[in-house]
PDB file of N, CA and C in Angstrom:
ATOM      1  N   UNK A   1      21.020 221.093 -25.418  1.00  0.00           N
ATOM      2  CA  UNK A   1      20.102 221.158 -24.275  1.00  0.00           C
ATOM      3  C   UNK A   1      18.984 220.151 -24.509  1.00  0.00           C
ATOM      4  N   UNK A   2      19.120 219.561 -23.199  1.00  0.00           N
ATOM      5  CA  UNK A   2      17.551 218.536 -23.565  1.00  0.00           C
ATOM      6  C   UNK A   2      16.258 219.285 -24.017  1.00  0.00           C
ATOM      7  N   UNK A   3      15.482 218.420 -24.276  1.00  0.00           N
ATOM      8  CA  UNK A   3      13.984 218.861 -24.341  1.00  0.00           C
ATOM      9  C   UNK A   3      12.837 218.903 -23.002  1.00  0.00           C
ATOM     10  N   UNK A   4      12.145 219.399 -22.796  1.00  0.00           N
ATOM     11  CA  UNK A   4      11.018 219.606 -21.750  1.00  0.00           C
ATOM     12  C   UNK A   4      10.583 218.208 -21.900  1.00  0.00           C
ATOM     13  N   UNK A   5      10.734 217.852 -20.394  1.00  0.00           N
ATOM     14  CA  UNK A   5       9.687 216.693 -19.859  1.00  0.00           C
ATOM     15  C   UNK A   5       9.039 217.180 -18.465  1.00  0.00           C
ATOM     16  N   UNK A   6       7.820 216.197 -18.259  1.00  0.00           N
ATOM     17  CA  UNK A   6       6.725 216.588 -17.015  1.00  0.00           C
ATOM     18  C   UNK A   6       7.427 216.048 -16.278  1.00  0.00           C
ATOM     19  N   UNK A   7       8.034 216.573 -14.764  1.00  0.00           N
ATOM     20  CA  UNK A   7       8.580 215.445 -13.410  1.00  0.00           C
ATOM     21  C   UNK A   7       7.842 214.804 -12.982  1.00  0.00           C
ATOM     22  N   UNK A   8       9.086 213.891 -12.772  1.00  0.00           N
ATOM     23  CA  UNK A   8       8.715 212.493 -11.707  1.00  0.00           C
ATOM     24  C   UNK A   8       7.466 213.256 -10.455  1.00  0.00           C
ATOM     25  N   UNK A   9       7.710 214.080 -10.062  1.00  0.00           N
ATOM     26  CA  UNK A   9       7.423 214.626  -9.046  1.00  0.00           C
ATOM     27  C   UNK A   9       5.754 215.191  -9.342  1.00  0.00           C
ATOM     28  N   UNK A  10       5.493 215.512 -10.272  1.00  0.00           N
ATOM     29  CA  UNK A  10       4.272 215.857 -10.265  1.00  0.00           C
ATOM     30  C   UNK A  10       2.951 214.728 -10.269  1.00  0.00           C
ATOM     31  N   UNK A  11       3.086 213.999 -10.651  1.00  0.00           N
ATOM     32  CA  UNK A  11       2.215 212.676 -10.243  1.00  0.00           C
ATOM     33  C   UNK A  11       1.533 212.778 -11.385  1.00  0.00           C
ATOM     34  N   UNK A  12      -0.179 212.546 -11.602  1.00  0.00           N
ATOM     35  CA  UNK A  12      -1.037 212.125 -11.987  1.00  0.00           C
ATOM     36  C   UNK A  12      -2.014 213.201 -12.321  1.00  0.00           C
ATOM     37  N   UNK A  13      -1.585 214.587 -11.841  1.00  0.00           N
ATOM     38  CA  UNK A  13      -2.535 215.841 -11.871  1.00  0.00           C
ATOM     39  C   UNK A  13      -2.032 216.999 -13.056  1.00  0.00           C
ATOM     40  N   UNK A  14      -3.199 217.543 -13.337  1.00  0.00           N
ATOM     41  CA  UNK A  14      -2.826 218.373 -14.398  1.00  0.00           C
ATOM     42  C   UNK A  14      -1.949 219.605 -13.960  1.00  0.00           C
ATOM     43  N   UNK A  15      -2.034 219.812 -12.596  1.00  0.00           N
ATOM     44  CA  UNK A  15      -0.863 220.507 -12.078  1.00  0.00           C
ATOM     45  C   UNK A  15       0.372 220.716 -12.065  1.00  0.00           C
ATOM     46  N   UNK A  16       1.232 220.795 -13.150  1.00  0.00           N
ATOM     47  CA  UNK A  16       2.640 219.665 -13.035  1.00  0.00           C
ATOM     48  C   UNK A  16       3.696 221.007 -13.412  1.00  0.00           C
ATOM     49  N   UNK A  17       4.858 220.496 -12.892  1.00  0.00           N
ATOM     50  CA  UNK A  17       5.823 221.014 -13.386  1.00  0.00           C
ATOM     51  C   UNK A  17       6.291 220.674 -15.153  1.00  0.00           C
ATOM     52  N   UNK A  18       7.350 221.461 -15.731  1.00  0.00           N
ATOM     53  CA  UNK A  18       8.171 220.339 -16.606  1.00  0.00           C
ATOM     54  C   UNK A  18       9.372 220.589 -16.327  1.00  0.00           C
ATOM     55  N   UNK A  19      10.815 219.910 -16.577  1.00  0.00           N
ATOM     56  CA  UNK A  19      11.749 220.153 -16.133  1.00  0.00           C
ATOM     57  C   UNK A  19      12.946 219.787 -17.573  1.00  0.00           C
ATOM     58  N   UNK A  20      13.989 220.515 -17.542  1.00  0.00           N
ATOM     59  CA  UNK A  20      15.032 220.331 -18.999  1.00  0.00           C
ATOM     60  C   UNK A  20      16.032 220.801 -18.195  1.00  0.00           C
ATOM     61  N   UNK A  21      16.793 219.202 -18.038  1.00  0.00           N
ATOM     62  CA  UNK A  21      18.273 219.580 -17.714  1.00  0.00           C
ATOM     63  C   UNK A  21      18.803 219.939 -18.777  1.00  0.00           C
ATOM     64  N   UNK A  22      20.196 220.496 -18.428  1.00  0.00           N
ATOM     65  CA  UNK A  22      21.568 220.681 -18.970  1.00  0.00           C
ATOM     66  C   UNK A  22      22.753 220.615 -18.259  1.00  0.00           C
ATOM     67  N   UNK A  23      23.813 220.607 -19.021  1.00  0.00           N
ATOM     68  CA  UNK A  23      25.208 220.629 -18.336  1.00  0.00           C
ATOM     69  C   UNK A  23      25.678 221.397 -17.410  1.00  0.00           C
ATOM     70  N   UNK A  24      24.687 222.889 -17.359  1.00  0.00           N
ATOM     71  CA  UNK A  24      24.984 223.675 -16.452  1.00  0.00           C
ATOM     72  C   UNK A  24      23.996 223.624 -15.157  1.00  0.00           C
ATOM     73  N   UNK A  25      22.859 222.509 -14.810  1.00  0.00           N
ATOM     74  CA  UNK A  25      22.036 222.713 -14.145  1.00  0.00           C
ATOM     75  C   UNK A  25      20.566 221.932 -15.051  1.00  0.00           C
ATOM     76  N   UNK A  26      19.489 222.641 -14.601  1.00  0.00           N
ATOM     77  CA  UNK A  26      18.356 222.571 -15.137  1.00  0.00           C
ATOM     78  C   UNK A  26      17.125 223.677 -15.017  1.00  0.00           C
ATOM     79  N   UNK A  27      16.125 223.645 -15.925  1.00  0.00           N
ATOM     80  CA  UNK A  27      15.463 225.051 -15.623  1.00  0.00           C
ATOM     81  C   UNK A  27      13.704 224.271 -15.374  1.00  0.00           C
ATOM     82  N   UNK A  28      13.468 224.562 -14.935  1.00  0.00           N
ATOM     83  CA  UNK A  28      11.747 224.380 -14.339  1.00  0.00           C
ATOM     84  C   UNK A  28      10.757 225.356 -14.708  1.00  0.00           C
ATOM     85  N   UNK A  29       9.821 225.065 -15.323  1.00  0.00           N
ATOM     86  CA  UNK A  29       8.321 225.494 -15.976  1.00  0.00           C
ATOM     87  C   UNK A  29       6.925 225.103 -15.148  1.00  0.00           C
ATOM     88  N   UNK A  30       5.998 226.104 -15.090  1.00  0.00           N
ATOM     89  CA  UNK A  30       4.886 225.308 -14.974  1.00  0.00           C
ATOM     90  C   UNK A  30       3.842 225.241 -16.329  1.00  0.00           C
ATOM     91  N   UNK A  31       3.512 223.977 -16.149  1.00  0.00           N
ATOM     92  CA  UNK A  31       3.211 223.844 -17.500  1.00  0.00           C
ATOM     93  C   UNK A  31       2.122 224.712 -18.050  1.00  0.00           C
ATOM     94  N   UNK A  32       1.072 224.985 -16.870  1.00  0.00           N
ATOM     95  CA  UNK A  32       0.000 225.808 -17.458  1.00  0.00           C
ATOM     96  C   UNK A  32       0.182 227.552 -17.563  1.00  0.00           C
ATOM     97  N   UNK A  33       1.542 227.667 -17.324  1.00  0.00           N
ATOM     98  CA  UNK A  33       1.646 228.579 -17.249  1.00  0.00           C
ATOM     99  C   UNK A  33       3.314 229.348 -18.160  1.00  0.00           C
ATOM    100  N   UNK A  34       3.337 228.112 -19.257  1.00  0.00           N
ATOM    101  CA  UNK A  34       4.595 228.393 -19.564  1.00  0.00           C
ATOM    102  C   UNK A  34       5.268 229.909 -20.192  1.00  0.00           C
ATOM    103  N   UNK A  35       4.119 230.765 -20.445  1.00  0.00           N
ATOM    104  CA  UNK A  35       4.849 232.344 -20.351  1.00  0.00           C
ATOM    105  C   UNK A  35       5.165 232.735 -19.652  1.00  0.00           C
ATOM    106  N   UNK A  36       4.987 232.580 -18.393  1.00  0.00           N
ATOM    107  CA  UNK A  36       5.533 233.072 -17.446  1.00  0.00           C
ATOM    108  C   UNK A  36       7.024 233.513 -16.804  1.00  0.00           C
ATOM    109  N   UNK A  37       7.418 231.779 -17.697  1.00  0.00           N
ATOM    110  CA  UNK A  37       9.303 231.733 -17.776  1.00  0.00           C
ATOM    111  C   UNK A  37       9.459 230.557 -17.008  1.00  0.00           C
ATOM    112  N   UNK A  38      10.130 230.644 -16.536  1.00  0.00           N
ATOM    113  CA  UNK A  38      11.128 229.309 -15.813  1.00  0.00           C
ATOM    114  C   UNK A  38      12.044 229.680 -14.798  1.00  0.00           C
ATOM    115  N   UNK A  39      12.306 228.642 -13.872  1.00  0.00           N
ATOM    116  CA  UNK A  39      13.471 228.928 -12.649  1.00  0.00           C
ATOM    117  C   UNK A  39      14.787 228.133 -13.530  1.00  0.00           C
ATOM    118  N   UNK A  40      15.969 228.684 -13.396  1.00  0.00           N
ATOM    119  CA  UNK A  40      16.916 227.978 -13.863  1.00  0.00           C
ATOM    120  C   UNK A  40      17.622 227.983 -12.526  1.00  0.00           C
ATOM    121  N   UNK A  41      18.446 226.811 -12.417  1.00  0.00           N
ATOM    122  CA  UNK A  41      19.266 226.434 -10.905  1.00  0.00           C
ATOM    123  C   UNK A  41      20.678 225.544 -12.075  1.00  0.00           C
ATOM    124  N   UNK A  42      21.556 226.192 -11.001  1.00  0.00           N
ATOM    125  CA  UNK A  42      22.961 225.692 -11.188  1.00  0.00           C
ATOM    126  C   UNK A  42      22.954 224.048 -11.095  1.00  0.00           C
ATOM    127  N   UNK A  43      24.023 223.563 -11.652  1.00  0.00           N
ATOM    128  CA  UNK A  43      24.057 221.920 -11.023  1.00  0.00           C
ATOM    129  C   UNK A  43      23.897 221.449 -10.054  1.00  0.00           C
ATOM    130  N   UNK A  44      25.054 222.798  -8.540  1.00  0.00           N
ATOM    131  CA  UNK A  44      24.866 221.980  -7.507  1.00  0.00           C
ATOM    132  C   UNK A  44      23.920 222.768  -6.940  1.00  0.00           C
ATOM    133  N   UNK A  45      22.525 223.353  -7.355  1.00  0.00           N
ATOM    134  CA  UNK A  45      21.524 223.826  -6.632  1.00  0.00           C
ATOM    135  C   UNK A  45      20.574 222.834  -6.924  1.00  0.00           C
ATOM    136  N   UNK A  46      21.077 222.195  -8.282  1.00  0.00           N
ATOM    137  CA  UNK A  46      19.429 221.511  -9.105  1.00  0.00           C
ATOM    138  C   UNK A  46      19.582 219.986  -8.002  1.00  0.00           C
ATOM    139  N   UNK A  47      20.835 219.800  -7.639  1.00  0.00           N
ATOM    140  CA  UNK A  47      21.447 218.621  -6.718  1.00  0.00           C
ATOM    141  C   UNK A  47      20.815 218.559  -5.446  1.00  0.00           C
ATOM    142  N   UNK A  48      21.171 219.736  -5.020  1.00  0.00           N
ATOM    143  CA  UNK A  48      20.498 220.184  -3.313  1.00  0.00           C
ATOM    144  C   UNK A  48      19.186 219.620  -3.959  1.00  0.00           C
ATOM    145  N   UNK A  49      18.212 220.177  -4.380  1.00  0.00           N
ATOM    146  CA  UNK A  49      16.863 220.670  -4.444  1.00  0.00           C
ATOM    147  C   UNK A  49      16.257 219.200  -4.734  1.00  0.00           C
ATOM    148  N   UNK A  50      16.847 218.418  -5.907  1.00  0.00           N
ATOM    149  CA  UNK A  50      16.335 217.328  -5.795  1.00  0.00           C
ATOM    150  C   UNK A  50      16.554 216.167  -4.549  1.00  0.00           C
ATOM    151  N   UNK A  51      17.384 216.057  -3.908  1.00  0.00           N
ATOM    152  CA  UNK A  51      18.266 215.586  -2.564  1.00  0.00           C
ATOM    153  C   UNK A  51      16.707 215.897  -1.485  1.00  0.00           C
ATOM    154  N   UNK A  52      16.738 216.917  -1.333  1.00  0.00           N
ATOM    155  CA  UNK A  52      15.518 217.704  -0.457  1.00  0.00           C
ATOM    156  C   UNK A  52      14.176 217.221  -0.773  1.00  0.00           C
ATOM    157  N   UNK A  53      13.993 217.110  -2.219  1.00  0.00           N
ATOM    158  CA  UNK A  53      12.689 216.223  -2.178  1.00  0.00           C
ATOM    159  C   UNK A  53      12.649 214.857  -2.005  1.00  0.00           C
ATOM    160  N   UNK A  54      13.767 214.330  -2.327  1.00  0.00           N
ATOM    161  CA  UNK A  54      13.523 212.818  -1.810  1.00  0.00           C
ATOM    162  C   UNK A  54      13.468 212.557  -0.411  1.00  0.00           C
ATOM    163  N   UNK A  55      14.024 213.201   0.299  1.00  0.00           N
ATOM    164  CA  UNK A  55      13.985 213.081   1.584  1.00  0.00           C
ATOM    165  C   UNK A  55      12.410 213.526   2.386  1.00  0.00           C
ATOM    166  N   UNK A  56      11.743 214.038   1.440  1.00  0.00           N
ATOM    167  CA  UNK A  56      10.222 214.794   1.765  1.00  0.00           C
ATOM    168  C   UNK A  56       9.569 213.239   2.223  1.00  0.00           C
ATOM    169  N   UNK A  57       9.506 212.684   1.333  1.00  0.00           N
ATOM    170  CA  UNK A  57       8.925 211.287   1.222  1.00  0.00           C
ATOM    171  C   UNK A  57       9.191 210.079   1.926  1.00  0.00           C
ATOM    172  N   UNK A  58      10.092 210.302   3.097  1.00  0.00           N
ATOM    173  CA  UNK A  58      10.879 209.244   3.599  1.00  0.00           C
ATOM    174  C   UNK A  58      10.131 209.482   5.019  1.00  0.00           C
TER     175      UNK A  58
END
């Protein structure tokens, strides 16, 4: 399993996600809040979801 990195998506603010793919998907953290736990999403959910944000920006 990879290691935790901050997303593309969070920009420049201390607000940020972090995100650690894997083969089965990927799981999402917020960083200031990492007890909390994490969302884990399947491959083809982590697919949709990123698909959906690029299109935010267009």
């Amino acid at each position: 399993m990879s290691d935790w990195h901050k997303s593309s998506y969070s920009g420049g603010s201390n607000e940020c996600v972090e995100v650690r793919e894997h083969s089965a998907g990927a799981d999402v953290r917020d960083t200031q809040n990492r007890e909390l736990g994490q969302l884990s999403f399947v491959s083809k959910d982590w697919v949709a979801l990123l698909s959906a944000l690029r299109h935010i920006d267009e």
